[in-house]
C-alpha atoms as a PDB file:
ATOM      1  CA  UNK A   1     -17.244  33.388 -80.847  1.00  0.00           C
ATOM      2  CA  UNK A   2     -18.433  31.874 -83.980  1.00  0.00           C
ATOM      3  CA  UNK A   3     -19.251  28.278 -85.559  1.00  0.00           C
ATOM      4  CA  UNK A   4     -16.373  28.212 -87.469  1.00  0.00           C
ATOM      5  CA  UNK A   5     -14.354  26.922 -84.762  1.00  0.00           C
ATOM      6  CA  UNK A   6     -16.844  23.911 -83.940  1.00  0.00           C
ATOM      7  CA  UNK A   7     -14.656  21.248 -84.727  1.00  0.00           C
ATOM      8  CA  UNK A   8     -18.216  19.238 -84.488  1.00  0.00           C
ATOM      9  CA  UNK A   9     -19.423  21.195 -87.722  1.00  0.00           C
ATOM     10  CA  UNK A  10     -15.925  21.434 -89.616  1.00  0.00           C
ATOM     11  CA  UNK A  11     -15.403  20.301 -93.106  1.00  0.00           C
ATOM     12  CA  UNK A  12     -12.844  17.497 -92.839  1.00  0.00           C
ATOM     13  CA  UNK A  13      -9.324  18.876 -93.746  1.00  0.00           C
ATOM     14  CA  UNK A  14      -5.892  20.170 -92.376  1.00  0.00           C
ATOM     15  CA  UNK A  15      -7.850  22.538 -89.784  1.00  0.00           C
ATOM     16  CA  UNK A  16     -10.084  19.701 -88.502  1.00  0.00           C
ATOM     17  CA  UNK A  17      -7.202  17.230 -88.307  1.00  0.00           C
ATOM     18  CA  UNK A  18      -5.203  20.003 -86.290  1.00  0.00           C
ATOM     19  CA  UNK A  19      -7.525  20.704 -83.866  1.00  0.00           C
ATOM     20  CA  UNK A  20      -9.103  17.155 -83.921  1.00  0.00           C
ATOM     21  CA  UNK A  21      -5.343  15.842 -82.918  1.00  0.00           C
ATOM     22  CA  UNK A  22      -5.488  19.095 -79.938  1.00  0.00           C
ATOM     23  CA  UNK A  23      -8.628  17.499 -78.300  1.00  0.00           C
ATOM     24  CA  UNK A  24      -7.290  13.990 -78.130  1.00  0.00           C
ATOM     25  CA  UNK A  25      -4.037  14.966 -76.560  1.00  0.00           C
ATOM     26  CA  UNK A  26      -6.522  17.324 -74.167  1.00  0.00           C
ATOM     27  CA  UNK A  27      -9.399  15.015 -73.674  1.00  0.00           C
ATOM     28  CA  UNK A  28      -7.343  11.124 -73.665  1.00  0.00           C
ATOM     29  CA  UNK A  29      -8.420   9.102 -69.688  1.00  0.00           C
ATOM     30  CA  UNK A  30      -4.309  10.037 -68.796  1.00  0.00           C
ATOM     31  CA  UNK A  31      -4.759  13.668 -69.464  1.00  0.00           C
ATOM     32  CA  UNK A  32      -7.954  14.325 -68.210  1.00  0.00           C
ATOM     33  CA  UNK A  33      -6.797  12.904 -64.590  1.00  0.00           C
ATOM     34  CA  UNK A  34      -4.334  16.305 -64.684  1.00  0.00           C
ATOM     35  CA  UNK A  35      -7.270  18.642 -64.656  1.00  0.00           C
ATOM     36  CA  UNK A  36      -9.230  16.752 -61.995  1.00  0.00           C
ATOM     37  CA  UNK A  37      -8.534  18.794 -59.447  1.00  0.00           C
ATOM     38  CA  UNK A  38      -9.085  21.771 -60.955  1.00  0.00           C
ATOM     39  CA  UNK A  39     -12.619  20.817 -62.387  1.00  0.00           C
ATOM     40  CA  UNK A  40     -13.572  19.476 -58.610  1.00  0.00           C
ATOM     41  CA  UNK A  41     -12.619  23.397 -57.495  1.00  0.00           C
ATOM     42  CA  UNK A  42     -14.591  24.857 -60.389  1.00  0.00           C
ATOM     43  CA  UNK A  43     -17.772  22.769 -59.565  1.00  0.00           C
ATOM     44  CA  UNK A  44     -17.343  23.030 -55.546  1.00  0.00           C
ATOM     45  CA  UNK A  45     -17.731  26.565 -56.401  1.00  0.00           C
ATOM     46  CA  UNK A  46     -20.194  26.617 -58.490  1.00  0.00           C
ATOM     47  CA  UNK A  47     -22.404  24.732 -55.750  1.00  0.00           C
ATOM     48  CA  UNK A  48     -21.278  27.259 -53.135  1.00  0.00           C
ATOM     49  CA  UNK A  49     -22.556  30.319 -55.380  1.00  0.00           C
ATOM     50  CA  UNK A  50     -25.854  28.358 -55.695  1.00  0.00           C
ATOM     51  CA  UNK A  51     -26.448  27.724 -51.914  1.00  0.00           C
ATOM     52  CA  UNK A  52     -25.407  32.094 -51.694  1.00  0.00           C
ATOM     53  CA  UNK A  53     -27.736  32.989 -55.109  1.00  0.00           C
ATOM     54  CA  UNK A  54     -29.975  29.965 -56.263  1.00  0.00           C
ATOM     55  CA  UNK A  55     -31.749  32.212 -58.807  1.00  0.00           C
ATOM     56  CA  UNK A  56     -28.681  33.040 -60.275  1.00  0.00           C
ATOM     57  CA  UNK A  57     -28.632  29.632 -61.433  1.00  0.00           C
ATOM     58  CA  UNK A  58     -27.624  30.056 -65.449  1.00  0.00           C
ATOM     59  CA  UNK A  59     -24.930  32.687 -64.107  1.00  0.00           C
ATOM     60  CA  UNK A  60     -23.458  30.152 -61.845  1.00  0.00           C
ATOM     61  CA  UNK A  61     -23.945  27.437 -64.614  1.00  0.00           C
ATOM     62  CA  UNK A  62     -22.227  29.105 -67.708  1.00  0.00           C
ATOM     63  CA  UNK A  63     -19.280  30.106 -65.368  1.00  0.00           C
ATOM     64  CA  UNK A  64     -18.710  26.658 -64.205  1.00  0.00           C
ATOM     65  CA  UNK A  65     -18.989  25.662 -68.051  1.00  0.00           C
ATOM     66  CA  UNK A  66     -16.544  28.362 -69.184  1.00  0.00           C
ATOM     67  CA  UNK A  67     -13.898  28.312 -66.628  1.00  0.00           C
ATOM     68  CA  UNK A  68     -13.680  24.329 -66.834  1.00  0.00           C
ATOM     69  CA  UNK A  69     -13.093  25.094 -70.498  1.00  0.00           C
ATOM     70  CA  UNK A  70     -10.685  27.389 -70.102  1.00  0.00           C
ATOM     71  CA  UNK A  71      -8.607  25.625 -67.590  1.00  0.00           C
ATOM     72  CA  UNK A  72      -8.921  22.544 -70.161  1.00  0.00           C
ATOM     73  CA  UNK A  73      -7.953  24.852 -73.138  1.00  0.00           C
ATOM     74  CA  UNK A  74      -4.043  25.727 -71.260  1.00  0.00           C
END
């Protein structure tokens, strides 16, 4: 995955506005409270794979990071 899809280091324009207008129907307080429940599942199990594998740490980290994402992104 590359830069170009950072909407933090777009030029302004009709691709920014696009995906600037997808994160505030994604990311508004109503919205958010949809996911709750899925992010609370993501990071219980993200603690359980750290009590099993504490050095595993930045495994169990990014794949908190990314599936949170990912269930935001649907």
């Amino acid at each position: 995955m590359g830069w170009e899809h950072n909407v933090a280091l777009m030029r302004y324009g009709e691709a920014w506005l696009y995906r600037r207008k997808i994160a505030h129907q994604s990311f508004r307080k109503e919205a958010v409270k949809n996911y709750y429940s899925v992010l609370l599942e993501k990071v219980h199990s993200m603690l359980d794979g750290l009590l099993k594998n504490p050095e595993k740490f930045d495994q169990h980290n990014r794949m908190c990071a990314t599936s949170s994402f990912l269930c935001l992104s649907l």
